[in-house]
C-alpha atoms as a PDB file:
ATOM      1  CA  UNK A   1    -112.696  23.770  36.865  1.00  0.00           C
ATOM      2  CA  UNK A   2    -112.467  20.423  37.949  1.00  0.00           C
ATOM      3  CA  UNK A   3    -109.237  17.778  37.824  1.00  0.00           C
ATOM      4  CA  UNK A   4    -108.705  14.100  37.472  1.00  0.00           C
ATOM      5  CA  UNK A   5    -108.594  14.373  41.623  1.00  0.00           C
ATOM      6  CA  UNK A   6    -111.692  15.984  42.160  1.00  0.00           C
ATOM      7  CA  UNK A   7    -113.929  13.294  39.608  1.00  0.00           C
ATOM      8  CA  UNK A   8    -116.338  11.669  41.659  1.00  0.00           C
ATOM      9  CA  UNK A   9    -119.509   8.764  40.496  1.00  0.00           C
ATOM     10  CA  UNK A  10    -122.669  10.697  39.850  1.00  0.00           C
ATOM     11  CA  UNK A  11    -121.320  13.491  39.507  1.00  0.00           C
ATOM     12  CA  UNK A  12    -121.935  15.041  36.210  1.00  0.00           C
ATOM     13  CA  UNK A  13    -118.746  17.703  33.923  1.00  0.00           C
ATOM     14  CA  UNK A  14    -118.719  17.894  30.134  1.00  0.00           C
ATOM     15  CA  UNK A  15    -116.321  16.091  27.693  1.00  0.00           C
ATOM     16  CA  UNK A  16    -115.611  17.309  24.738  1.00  0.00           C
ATOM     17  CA  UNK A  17    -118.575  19.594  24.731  1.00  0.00           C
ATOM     18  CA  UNK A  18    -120.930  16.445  26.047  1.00  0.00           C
ATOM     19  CA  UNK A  19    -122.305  16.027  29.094  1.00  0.00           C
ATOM     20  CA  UNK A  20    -121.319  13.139  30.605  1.00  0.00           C
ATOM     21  CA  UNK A  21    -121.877  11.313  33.938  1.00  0.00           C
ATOM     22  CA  UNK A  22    -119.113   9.900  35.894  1.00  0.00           C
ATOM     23  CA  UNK A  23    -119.763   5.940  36.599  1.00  0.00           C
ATOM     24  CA  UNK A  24    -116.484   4.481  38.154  1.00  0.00           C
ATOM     25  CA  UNK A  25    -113.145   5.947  38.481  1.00  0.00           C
ATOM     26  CA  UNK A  26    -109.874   4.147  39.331  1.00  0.00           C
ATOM     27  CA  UNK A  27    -106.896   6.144  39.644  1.00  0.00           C
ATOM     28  CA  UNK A  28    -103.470   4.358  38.493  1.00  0.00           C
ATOM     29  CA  UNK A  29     -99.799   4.692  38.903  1.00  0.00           C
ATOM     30  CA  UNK A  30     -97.386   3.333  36.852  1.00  0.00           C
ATOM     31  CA  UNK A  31     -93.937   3.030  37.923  1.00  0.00           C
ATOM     32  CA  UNK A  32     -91.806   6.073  37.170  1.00  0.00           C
ATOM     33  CA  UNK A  33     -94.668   7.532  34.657  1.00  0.00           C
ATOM     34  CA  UNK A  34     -97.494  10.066  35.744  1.00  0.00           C
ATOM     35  CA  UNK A  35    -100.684   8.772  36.998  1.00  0.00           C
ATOM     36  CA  UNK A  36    -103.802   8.642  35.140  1.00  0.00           C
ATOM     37  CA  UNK A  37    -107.786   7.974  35.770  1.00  0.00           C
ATOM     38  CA  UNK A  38    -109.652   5.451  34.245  1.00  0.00           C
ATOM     39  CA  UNK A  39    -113.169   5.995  33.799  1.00  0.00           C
ATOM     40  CA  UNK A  40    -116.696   4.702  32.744  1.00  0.00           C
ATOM     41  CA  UNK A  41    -118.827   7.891  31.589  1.00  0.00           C
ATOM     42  CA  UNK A  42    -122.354   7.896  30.476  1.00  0.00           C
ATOM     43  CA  UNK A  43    -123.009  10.571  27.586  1.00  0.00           C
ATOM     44  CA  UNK A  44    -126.396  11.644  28.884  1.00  0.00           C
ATOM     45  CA  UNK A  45    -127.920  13.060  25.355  1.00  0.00           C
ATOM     46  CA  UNK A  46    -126.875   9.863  23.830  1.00  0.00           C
ATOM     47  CA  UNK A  47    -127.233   7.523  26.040  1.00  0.00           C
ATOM     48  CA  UNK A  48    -123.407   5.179  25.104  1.00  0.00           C
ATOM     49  CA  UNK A  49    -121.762   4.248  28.256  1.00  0.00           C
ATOM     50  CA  UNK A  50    -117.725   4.467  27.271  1.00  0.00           C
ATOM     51  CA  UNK A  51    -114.326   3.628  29.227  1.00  0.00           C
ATOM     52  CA  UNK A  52    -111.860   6.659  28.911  1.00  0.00           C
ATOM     53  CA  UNK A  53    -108.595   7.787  30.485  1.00  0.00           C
ATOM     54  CA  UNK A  54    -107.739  10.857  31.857  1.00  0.00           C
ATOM     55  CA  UNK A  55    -104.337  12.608  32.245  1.00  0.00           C
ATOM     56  CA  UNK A  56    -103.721  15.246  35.028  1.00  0.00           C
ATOM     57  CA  UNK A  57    -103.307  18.072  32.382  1.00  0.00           C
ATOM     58  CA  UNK A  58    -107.465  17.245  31.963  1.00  0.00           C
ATOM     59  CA  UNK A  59    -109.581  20.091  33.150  1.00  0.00           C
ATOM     60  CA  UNK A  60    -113.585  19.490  33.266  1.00  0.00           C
ATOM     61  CA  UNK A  61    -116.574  21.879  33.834  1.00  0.00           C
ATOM     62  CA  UNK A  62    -119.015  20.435  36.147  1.00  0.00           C
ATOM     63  CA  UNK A  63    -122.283  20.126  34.526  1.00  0.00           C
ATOM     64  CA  UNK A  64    -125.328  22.042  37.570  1.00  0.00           C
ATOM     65  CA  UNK A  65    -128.352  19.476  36.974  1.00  0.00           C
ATOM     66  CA  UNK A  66    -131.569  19.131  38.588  1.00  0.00           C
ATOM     67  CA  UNK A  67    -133.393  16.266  38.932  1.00  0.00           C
ATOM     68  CA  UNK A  68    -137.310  15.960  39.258  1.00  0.00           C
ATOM     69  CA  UNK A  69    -139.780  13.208  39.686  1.00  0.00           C
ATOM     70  CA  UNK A  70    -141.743  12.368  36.380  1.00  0.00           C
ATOM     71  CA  UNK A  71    -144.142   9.396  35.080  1.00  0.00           C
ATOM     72  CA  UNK A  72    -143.656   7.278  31.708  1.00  0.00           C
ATOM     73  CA  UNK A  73    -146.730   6.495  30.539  1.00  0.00           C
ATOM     74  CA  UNK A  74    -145.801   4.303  27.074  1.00  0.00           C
ATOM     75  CA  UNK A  75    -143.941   3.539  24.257  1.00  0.00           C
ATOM     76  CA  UNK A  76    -144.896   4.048  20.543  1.00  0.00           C
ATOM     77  CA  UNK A  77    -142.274   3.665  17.698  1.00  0.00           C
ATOM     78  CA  UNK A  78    -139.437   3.725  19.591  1.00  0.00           C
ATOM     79  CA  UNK A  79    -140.085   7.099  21.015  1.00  0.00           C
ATOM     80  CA  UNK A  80    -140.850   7.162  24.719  1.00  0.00           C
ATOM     81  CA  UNK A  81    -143.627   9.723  26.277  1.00  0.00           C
ATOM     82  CA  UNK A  82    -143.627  10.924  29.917  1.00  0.00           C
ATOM     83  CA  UNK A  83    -145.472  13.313  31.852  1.00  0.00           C
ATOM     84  CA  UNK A  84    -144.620  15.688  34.210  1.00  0.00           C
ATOM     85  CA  UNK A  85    -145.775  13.710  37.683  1.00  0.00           C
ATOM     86  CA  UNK A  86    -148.736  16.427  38.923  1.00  0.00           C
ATOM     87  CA  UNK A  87    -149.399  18.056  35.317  1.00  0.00           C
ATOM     88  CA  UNK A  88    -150.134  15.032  32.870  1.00  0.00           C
ATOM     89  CA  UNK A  89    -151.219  17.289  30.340  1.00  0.00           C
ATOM     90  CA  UNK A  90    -147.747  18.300  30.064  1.00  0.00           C
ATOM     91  CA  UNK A  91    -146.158  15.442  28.024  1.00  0.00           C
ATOM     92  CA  UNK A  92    -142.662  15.619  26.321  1.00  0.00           C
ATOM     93  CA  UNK A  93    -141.249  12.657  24.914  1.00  0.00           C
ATOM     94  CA  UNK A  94    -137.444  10.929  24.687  1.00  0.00           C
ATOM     95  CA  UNK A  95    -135.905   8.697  22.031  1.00  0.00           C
ATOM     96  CA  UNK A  96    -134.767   5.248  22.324  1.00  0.00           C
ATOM     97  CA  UNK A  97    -131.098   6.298  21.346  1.00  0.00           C
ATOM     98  CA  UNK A  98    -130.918   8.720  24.451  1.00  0.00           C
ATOM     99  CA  UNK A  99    -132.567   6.369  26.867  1.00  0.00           C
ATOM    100  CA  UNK A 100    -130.500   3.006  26.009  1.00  0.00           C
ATOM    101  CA  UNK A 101    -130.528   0.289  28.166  1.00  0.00           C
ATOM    102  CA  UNK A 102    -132.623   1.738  30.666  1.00  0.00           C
ATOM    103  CA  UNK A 103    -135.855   1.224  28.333  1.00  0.00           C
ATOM    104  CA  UNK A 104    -135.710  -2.083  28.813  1.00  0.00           C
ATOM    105  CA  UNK A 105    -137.214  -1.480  32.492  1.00  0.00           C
ATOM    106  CA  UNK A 106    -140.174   1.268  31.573  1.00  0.00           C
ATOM    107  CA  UNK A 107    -143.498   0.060  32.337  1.00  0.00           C
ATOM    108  CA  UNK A 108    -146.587   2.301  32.610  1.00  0.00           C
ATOM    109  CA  UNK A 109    -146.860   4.487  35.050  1.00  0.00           C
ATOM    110  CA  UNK A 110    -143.111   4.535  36.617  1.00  0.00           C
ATOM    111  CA  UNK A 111    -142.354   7.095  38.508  1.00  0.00           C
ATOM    112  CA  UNK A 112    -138.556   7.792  37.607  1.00  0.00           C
ATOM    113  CA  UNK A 113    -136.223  10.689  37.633  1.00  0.00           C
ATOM    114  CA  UNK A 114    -135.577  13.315  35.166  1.00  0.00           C
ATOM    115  CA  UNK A 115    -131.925  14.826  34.673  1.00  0.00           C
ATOM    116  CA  UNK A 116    -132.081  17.973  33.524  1.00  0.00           C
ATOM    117  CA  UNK A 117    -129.632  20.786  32.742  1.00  0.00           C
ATOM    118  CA  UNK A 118    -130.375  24.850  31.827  1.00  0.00           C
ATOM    119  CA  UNK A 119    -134.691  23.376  31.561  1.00  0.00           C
ATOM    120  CA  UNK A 120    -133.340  20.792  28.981  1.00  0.00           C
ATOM    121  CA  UNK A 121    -133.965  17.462  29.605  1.00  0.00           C
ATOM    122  CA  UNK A 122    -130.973  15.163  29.045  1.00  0.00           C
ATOM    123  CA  UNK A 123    -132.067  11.758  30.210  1.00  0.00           C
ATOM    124  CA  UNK A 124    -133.917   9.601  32.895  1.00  0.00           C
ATOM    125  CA  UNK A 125    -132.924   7.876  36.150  1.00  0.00           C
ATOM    126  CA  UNK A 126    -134.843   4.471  36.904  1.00  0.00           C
ATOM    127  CA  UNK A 127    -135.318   3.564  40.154  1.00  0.00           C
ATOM    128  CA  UNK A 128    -132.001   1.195  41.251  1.00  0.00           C
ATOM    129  CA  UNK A 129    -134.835  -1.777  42.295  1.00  0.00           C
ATOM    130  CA  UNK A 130    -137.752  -2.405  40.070  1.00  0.00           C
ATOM    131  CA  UNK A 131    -140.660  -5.209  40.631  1.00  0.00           C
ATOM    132  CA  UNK A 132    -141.687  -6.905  37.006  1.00  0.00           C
ATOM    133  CA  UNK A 133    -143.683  -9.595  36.460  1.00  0.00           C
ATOM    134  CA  UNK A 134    -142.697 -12.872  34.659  1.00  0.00           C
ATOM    135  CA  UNK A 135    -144.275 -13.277  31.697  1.00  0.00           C
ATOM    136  CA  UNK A 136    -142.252 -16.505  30.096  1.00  0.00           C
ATOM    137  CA  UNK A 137    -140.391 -18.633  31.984  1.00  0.00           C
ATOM    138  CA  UNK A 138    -139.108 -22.067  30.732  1.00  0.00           C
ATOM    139  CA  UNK A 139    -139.707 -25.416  32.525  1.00  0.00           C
ATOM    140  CA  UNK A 140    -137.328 -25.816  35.547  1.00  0.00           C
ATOM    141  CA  UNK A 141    -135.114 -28.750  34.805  1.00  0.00           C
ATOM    142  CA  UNK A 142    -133.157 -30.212  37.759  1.00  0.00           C
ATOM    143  CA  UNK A 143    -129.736 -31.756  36.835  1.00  0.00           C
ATOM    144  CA  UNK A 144    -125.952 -31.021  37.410  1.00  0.00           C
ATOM    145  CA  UNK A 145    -126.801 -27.743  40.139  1.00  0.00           C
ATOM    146  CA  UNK A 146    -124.486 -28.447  42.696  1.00  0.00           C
ATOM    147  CA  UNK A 147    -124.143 -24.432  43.584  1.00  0.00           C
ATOM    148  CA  UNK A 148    -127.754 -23.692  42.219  1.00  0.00           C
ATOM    149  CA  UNK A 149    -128.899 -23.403  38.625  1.00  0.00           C
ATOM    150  CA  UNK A 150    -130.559 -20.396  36.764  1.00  0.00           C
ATOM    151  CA  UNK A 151    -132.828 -20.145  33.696  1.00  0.00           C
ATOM    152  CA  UNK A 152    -133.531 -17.242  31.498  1.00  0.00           C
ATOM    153  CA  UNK A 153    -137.100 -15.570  31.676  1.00  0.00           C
ATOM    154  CA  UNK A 154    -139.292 -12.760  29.671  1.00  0.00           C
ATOM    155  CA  UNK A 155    -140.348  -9.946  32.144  1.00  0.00           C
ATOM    156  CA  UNK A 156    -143.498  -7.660  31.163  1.00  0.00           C
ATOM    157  CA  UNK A 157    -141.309  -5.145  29.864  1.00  0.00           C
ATOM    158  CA  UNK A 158    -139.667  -7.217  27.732  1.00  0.00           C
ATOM    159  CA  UNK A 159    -136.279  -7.283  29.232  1.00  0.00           C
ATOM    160  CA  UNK A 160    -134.750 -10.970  29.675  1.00  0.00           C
ATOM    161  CA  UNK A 161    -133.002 -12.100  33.231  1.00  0.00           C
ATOM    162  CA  UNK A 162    -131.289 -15.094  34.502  1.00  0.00           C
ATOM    163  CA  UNK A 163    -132.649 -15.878  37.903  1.00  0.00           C
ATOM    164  CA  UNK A 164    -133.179 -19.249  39.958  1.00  0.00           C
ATOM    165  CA  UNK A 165    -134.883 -22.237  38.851  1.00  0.00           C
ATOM    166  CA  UNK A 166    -137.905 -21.582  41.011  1.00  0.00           C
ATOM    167  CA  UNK A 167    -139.326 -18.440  39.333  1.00  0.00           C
ATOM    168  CA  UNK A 168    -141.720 -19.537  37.692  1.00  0.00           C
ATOM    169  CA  UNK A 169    -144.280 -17.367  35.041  1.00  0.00           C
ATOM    170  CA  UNK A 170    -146.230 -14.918  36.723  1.00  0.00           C
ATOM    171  CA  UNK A 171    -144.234 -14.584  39.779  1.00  0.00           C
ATOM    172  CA  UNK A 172    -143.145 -10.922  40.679  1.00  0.00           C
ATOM    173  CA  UNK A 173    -139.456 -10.400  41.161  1.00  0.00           C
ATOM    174  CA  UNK A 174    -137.407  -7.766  42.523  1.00  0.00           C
ATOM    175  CA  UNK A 175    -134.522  -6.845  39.443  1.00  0.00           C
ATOM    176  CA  UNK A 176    -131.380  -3.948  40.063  1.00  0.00           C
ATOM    177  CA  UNK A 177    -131.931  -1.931  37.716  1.00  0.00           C
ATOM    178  CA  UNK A 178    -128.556  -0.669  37.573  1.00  0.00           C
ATOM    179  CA  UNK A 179    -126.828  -4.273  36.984  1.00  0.00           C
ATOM    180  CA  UNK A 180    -129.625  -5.855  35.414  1.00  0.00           C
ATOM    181  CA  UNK A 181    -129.194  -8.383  37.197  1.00  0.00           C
ATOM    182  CA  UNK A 182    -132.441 -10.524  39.313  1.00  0.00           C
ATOM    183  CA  UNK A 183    -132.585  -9.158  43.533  1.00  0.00           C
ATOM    184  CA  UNK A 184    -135.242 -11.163  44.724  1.00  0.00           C
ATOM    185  CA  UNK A 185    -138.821 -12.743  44.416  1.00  0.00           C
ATOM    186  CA  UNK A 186    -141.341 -10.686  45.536  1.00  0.00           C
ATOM    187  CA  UNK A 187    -143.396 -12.423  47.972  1.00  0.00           C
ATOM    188  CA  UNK A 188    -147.723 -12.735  46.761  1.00  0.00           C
ATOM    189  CA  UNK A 189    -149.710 -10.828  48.879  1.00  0.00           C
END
C-alpha cells in the first residue's frame, strides 16, 4: 500500500475503486495542522481529469499497467477504432467519454500508446508532440503586437490552437499534445 509520500506523476493506484493516474502533486503544510497532498488525477475508464486532496490517513493500491504500441485508424459516431500495430485484423474500439480531450489529436494512422491493466484496456497515451496540418487559418492582421500577436486556426483533426500570426493554412505545425498548446512550425520539405 501506498501513502500520500510515496504518490508520484504517472504513476497509476486506484481511488475509490477507479483507476486513476497521478498528474501533479503538491504537498502542503499549514501552520500547526497536518499536511495534506493536492492532486490532479486522471480517471482512466472515464477519461475526467479532477483536483483532489489527500490526508496522510489515505492508503492507495498501485494499479500494475502495461503499455503497448497500437494504431487508430478512424472515427465513426463518436466511437473510436484502433488496431493492434502488427495484427490489423485485430480491431477493438474506445468511446469518446473514455478518451476525452485526447480525441481531439487522433488522425489516421497514429501510432499511440495503449494503457492497459489485467488485458483490459483502460485508455490511450498520444504522443506528447504531434505534427497537424492547418486546415483554416484567418487572415493575419498586423496591429497593436508589441510582444507578438496570435490567431486561432482549424487543424485536420479538428482541434483549434492559438499560434503566431505567420501560420498560415496548410502549413504543418508541431502542437504538445499534453498542453494543447502550438510547439513549432514544421519546416516544408
Amino acid at each position: 500500500m501506498l501513502t500520500i509520500n510515496d504518490l508520484e506523476p504517472k504513476q497509476v493506484v486506484f481511488v475509490d475503486g477507479d483507476p486513476y493516474e497521478i498528474l501533479e502533486v503538491a504537498h502542503q503544510h499549514i501552520g500547526r495542522g497536518g499536511s495534506n497532498v493536492q492532486t490532479r488525477i486522471k480517471n482512466l475508464r472515464t477519461g475526467a481529469v479532477l483536483s483532489r486532496n489527500f490526508k496522510p490517513a489515505d492508503k492507495f493500491e498501485e494499479v500494475e499497467v502495461e503499455k503497448k504500441p497500437i494504431k487508430f485508424l478512424y472515427a465513426n459516431k463518436g466511437e473510436y477504432w484502433f488496431c493492434e500495430e502488427d495484427k490489423p485484423s485485430h480491431r477493438f474500439t474506445l468511446a469518446s467519454e473514455t478518451l476525452g480531450d485526447s480525441a481531439i489529436f487522433l488522425k489516421s494512422n497514429t501510432i499511440v500508446e495503449a494503457i492497459m491493466a489485467d488485458e483490459k484496456l483502460l485508455n490511450i497515451e498520444l504522443p506528447v508532440k504531434m505534427d497537424l496540418k492547418v486546415v483554416e487559418a484567418p487572415p493575419s492582421i498586423r496591429g497593436n503586437t508589441a510582444q507578438g500577436g496570435t490567431k486561432i486556426v482549424k487543424l485536420e483533426t479538428g482541434a483549434e490552437v492559438a499560434v503566431p500570426l505567420f501560420i498560415n493554412e496548410g502549413d504543418t505545425v508541431r502542437v504538445n499534445t499534453q498542453t494543447k498548446l502550438y510547439v513549432e512550425r514544421v519546416e516544408k520539405i
